[in-house]
PDB file of N, CA and C in Angstrom:
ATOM      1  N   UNK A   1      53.869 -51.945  26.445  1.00  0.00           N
ATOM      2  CA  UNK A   1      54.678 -51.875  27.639  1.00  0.00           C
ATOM      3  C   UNK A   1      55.170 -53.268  28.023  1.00  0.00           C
ATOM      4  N   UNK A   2      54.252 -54.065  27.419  1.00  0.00           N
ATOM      5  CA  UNK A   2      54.663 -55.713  27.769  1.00  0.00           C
ATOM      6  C   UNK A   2      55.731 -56.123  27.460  1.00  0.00           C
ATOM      7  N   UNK A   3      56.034 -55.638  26.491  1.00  0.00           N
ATOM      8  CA  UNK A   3      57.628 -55.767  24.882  1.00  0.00           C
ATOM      9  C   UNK A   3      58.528 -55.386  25.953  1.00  0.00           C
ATOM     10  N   UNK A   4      58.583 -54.056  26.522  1.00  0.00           N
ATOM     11  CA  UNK A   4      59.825 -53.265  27.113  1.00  0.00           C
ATOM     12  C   UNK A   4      59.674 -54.158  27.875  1.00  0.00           C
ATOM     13  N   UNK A   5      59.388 -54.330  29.152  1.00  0.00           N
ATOM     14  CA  UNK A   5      59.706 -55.384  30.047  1.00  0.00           C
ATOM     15  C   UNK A   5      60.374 -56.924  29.952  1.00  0.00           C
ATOM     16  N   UNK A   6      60.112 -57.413  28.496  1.00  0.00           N
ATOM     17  CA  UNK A   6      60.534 -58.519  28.203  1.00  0.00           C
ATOM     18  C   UNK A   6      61.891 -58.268  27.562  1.00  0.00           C
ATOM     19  N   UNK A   7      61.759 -57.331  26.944  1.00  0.00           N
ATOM     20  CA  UNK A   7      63.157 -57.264  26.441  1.00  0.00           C
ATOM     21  C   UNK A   7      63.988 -57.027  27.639  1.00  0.00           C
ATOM     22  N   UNK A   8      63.699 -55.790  28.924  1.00  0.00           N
ATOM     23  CA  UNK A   8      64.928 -56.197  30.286  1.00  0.00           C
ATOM     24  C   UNK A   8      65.005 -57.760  30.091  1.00  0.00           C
ATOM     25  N   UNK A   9      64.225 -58.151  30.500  1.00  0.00           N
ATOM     26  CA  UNK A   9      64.241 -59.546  31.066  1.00  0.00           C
ATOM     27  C   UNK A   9      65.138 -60.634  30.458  1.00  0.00           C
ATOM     28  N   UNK A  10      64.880 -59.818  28.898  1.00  0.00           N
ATOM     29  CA  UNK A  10      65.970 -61.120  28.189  1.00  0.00           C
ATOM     30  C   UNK A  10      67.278 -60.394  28.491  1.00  0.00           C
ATOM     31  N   UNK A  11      67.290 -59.259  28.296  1.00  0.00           N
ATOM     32  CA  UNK A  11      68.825 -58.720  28.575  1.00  0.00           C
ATOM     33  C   UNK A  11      69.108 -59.355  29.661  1.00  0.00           C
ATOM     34  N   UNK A  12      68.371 -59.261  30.816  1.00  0.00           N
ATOM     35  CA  UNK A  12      69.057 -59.298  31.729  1.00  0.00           C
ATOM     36  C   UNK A  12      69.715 -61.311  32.179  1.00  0.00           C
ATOM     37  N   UNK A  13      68.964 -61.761  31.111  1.00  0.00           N
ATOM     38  CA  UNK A  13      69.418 -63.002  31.157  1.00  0.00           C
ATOM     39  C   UNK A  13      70.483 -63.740  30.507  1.00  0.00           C
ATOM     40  N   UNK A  14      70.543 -62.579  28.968  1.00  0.00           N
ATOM     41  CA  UNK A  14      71.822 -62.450  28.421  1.00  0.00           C
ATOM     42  C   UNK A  14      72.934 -62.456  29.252  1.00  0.00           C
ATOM     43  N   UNK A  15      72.938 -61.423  30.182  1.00  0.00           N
ATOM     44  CA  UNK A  15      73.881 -60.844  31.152  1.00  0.00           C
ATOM     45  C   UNK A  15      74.228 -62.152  32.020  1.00  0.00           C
ATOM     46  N   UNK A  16      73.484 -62.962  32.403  1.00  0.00           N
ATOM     47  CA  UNK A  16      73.319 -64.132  33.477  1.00  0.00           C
ATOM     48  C   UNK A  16      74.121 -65.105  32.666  1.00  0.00           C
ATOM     49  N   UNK A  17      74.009 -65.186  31.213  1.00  0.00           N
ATOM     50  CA  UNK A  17      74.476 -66.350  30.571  1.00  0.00           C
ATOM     51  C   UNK A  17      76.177 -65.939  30.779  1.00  0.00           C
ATOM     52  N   UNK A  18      76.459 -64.992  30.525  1.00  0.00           N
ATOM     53  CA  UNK A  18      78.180 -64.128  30.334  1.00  0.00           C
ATOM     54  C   UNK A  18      78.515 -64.972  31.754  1.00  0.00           C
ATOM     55  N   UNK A  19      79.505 -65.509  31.869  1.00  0.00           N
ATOM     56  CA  UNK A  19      80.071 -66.189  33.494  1.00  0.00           C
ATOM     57  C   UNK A  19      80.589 -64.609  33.664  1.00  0.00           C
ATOM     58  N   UNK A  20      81.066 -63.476  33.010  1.00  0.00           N
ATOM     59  CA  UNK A  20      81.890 -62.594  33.529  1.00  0.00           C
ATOM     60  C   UNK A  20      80.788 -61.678  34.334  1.00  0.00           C
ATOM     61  N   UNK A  21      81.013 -61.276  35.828  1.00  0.00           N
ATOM     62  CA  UNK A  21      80.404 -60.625  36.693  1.00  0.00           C
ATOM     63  C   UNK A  21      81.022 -59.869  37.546  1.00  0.00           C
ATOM     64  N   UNK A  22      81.147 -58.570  36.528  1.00  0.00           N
ATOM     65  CA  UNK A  22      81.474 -57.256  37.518  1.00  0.00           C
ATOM     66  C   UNK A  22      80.856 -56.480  38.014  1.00  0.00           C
ATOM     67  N   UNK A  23      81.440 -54.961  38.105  1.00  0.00           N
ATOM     68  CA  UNK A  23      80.843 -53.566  38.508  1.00  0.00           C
ATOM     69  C   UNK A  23      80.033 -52.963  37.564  1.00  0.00           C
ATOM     70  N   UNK A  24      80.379 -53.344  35.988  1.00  0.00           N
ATOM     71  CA  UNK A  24      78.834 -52.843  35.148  1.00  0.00           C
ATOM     72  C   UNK A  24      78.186 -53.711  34.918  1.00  0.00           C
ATOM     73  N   UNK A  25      77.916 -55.257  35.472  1.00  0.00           N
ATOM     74  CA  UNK A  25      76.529 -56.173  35.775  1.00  0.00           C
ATOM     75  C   UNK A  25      75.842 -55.813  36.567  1.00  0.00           C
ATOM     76  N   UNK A  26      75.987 -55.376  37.811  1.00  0.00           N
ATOM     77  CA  UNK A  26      76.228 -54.924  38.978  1.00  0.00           C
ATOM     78  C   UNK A  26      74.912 -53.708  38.642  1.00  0.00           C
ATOM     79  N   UNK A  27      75.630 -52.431  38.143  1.00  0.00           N
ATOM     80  CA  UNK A  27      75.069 -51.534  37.779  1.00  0.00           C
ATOM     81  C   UNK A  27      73.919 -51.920  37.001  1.00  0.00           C
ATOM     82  N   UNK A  28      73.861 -52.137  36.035  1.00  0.00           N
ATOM     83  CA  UNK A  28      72.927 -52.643  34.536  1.00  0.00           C
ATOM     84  C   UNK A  28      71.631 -52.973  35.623  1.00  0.00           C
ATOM     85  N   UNK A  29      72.133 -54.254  36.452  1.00  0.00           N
ATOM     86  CA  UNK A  29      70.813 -54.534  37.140  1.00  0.00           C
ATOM     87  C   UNK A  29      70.340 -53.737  37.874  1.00  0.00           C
ATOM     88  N   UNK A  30      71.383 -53.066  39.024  1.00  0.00           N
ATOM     89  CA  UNK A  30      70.234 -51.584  39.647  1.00  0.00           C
ATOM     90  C   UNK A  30      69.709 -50.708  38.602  1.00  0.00           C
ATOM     91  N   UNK A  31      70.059 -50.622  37.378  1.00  0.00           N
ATOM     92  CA  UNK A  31      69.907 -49.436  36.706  1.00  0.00           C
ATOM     93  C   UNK A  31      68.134 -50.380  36.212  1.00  0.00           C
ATOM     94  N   UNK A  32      68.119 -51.615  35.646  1.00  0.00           N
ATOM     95  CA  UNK A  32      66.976 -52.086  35.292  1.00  0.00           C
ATOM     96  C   UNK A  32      65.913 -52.305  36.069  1.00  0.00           C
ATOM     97  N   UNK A  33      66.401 -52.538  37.547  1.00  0.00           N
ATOM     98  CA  UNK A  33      65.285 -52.451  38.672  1.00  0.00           C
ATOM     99  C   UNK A  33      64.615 -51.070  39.010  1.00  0.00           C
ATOM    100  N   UNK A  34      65.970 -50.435  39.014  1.00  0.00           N
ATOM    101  CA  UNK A  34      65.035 -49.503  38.919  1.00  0.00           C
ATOM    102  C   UNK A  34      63.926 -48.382  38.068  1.00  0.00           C
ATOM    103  N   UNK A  35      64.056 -48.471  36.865  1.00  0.00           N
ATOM    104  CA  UNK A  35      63.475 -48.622  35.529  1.00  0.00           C
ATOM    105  C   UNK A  35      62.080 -49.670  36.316  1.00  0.00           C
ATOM    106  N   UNK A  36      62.133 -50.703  36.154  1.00  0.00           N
ATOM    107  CA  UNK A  36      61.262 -51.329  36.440  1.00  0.00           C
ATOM    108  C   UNK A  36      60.252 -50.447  37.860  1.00  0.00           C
ATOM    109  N   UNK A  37      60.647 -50.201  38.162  1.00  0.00           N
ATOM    110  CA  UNK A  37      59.837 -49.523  39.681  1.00  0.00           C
ATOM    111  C   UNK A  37      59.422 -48.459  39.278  1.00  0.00           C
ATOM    112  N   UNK A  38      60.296 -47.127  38.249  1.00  0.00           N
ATOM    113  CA  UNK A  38      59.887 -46.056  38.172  1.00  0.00           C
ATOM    114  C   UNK A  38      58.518 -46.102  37.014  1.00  0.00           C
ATOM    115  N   UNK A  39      58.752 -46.622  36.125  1.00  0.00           N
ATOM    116  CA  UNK A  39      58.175 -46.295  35.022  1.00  0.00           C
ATOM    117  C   UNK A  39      56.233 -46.600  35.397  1.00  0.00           C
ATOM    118  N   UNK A  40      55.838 -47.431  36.508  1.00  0.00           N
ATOM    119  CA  UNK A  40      54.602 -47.190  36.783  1.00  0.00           C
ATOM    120  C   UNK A  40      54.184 -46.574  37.897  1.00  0.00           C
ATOM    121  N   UNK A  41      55.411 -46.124  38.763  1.00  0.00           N
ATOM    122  CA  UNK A  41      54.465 -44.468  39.645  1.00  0.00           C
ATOM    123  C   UNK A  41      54.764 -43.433  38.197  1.00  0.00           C
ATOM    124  N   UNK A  42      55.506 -43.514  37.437  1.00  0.00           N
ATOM    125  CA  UNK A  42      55.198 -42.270  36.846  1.00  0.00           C
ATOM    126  C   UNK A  42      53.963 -42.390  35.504  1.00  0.00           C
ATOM    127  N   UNK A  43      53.844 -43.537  35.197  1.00  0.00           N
ATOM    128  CA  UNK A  43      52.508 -43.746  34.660  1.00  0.00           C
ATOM    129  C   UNK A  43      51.203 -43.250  35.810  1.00  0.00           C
ATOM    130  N   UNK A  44      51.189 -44.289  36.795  1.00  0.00           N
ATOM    131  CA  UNK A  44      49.696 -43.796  37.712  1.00  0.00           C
ATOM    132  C   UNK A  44      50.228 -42.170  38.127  1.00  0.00           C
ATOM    133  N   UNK A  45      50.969 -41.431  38.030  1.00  0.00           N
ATOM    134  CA  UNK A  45      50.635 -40.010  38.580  1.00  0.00           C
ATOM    135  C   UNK A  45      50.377 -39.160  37.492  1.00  0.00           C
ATOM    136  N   UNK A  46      51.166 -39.922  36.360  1.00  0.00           N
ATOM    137  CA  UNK A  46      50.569 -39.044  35.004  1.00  0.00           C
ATOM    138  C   UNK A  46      48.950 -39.453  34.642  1.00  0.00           C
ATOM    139  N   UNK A  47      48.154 -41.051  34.894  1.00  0.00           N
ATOM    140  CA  UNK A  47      47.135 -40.793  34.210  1.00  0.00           C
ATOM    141  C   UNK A  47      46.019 -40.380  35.382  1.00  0.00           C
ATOM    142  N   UNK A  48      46.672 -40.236  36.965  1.00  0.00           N
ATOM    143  CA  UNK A  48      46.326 -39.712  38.049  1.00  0.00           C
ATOM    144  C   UNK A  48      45.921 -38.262  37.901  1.00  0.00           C
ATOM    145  N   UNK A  49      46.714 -37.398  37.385  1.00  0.00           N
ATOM    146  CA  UNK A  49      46.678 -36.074  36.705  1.00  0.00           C
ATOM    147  C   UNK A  49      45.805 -36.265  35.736  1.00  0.00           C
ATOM    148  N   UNK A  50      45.729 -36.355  35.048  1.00  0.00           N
ATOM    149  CA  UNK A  50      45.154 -36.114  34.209  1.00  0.00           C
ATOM    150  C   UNK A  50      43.166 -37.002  34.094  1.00  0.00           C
ATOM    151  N   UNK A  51      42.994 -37.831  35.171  1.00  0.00           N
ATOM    152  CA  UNK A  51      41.696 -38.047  36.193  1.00  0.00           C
ATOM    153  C   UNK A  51      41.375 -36.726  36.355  1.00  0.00           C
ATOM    154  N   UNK A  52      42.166 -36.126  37.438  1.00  0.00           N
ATOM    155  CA  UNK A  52      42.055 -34.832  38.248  1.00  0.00           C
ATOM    156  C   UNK A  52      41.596 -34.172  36.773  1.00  0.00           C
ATOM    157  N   UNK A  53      42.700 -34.063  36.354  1.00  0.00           N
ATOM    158  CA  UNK A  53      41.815 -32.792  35.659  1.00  0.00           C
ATOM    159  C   UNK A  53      40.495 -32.912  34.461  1.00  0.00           C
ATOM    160  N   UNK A  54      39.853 -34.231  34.547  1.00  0.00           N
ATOM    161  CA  UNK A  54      38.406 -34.231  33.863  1.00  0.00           C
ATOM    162  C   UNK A  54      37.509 -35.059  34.700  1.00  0.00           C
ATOM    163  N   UNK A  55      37.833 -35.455  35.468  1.00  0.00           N
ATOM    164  CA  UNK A  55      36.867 -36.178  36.923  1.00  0.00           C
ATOM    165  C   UNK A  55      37.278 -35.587  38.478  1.00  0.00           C
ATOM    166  N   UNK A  56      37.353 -34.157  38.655  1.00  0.00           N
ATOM    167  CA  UNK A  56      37.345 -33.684  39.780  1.00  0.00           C
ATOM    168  C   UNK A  56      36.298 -34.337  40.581  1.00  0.00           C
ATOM    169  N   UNK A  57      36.554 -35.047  41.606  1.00  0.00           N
ATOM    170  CA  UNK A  57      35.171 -35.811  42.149  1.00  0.00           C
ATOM    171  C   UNK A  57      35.968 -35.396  43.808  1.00  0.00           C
ATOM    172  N   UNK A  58      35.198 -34.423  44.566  1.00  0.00           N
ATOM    173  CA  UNK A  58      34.796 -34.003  45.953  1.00  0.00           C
ATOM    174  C   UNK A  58      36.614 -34.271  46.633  1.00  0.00           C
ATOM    175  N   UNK A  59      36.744 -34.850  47.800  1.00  0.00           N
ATOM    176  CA  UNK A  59      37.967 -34.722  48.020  1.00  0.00           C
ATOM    177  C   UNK A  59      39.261 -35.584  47.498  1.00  0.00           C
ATOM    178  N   UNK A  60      38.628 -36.527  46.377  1.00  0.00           N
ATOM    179  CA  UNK A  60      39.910 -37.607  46.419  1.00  0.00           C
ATOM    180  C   UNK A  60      40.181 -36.805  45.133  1.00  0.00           C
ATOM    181  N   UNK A  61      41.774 -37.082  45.441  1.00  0.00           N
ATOM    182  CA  UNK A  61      43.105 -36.790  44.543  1.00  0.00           C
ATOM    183  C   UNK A  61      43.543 -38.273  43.867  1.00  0.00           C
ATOM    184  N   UNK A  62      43.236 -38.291  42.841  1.00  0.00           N
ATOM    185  CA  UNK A  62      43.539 -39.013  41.475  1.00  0.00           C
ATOM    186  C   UNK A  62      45.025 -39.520  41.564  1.00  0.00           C
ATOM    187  N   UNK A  63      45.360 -37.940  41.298  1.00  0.00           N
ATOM    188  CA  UNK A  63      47.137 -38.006  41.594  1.00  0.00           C
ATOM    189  C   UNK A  63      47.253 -38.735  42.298  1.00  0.00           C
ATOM    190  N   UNK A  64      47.198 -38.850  43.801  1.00  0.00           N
ATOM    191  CA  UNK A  64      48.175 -39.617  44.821  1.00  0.00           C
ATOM    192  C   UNK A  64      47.526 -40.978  44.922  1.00  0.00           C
ATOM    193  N   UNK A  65      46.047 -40.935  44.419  1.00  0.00           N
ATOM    194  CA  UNK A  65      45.922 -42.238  44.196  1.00  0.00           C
ATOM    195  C   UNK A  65      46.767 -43.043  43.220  1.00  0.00           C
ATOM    196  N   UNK A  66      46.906 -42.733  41.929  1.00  0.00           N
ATOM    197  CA  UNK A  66      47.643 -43.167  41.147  1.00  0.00           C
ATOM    198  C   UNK A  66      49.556 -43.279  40.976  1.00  0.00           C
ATOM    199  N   UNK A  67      49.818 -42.786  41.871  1.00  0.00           N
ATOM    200  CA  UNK A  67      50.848 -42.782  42.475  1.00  0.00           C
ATOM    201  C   UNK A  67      51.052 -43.808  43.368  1.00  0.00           C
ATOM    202  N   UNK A  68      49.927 -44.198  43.819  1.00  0.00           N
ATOM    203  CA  UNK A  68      49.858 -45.272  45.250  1.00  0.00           C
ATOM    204  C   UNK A  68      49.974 -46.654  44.448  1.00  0.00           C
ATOM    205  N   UNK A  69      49.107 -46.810  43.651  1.00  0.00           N
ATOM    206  CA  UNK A  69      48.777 -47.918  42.910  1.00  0.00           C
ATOM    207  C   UNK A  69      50.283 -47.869  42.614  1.00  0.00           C
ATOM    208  N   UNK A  70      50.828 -47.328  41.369  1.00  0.00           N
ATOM    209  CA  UNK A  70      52.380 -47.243  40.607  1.00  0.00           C
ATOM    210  C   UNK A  70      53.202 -47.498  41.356  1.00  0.00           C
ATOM    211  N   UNK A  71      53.314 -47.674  42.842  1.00  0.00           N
ATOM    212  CA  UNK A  71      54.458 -48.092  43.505  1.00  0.00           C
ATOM    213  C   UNK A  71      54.135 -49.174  44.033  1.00  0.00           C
ATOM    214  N   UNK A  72      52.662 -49.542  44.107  1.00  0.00           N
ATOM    215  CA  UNK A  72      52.196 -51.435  44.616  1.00  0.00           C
ATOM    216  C   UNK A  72      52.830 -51.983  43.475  1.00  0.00           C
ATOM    217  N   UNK A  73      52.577 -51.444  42.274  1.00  0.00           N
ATOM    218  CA  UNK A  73      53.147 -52.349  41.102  1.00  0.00           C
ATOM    219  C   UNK A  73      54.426 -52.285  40.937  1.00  0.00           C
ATOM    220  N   UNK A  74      55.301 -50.989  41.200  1.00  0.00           N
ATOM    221  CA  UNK A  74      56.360 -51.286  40.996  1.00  0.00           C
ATOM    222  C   UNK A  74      57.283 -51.894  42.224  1.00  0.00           C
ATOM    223  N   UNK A  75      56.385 -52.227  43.000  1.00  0.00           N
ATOM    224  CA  UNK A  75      57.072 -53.271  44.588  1.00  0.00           C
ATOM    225  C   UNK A  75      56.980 -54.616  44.240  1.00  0.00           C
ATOM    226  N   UNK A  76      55.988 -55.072  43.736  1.00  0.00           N
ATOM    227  CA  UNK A  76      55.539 -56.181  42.646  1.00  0.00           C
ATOM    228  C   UNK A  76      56.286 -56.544  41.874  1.00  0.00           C
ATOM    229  N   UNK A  77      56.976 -55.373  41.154  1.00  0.00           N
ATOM    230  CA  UNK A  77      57.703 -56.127  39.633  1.00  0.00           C
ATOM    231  C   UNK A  77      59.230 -56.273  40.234  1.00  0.00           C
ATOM    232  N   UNK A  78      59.465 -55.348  40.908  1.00  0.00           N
ATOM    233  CA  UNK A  78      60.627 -55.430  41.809  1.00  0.00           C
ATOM    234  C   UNK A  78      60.778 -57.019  42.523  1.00  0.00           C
ATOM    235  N   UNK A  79      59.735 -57.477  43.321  1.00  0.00           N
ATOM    236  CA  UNK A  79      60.267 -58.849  44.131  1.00  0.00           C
ATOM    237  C   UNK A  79      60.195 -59.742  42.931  1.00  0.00           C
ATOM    238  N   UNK A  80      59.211 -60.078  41.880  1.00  0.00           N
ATOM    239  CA  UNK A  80      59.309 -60.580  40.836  1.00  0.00           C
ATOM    240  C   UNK A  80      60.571 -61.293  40.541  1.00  0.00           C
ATOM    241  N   UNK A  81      61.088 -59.935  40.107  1.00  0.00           N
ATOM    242  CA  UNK A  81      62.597 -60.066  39.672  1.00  0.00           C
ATOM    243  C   UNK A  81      63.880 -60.239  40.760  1.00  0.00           C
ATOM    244  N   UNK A  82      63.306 -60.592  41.839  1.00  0.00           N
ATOM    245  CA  UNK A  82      64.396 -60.570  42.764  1.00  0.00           C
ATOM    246  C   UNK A  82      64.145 -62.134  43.371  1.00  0.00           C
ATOM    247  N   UNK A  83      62.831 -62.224  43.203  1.00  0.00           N
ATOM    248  CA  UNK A  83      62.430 -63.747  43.688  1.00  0.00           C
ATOM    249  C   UNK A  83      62.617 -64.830  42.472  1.00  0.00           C
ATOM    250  N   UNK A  84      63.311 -64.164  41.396  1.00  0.00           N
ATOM    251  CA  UNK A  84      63.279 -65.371  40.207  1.00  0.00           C
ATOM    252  C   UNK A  84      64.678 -65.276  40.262  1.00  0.00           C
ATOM    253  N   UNK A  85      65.483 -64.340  40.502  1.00  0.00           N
ATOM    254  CA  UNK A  85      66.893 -64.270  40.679  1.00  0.00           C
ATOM    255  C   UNK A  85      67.522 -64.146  42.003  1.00  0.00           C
ATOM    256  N   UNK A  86      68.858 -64.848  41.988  1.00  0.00           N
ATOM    257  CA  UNK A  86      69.737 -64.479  43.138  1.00  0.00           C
ATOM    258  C   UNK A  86      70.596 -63.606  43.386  1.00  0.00           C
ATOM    259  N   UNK A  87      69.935 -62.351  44.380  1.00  0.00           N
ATOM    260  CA  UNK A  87      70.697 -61.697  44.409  1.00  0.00           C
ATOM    261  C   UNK A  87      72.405 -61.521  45.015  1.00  0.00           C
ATOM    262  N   UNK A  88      72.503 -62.814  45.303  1.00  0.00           N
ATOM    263  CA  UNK A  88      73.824 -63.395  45.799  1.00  0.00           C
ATOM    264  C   UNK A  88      75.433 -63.226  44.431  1.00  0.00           C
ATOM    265  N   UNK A  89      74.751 -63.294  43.694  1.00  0.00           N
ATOM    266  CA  UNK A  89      75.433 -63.580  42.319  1.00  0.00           C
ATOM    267  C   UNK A  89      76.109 -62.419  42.085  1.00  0.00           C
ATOM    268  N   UNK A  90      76.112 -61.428  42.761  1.00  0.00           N
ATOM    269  CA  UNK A  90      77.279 -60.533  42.557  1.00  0.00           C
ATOM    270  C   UNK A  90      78.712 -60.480  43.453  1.00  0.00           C
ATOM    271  N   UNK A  91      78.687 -61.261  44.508  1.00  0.00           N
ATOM    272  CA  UNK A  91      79.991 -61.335  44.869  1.00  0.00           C
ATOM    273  C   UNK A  91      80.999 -61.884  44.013  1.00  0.00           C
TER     274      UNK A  91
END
């Protein structure tokens, strides 16, 4: 999972090197942020599920725990990438 992330990262720096900055730079990067955000709530609710279903333990839900976690991280990887870049650079 380390690979996929690095490879956005270089793309997305590829993209930074191009002086040309339109409406599909624009896009590319919401489309990679958000990629970046989704892909670990849907990891923690998938291995959240699947807790649940071989460690049923009294009232806690796996699921929404792991769901909880997957969006700390993907709030995380999100400022990451927003605090190493300017989001100014699209006007």
């Amino acid at each position: 999972m380390g690979d996929f992330f690095k490879e956005i990262k270089e793309r997305i720096e590829r993209l930074e090197k191009k002086k040309e900055k339109n409406i599909w730079y624009a896009l590319s990067y919401i489309g990679s942020i958000s990629v970046i955000f989704l892909l670990p709530v849907i990891a923690g609710a998938y291995i959240g599920w699947w807790l649940d279903g071989r460690y049923r333990v009294g009232k806690i839900s796996w699921t929404i725990t792991g769901i909880l976690v997957g969006i700390f991280i993907g709030i995380y990887n999100v400022y990451q990438v927003f605090y190493k870049r300017n989001i100014k650079d699209f006007r």
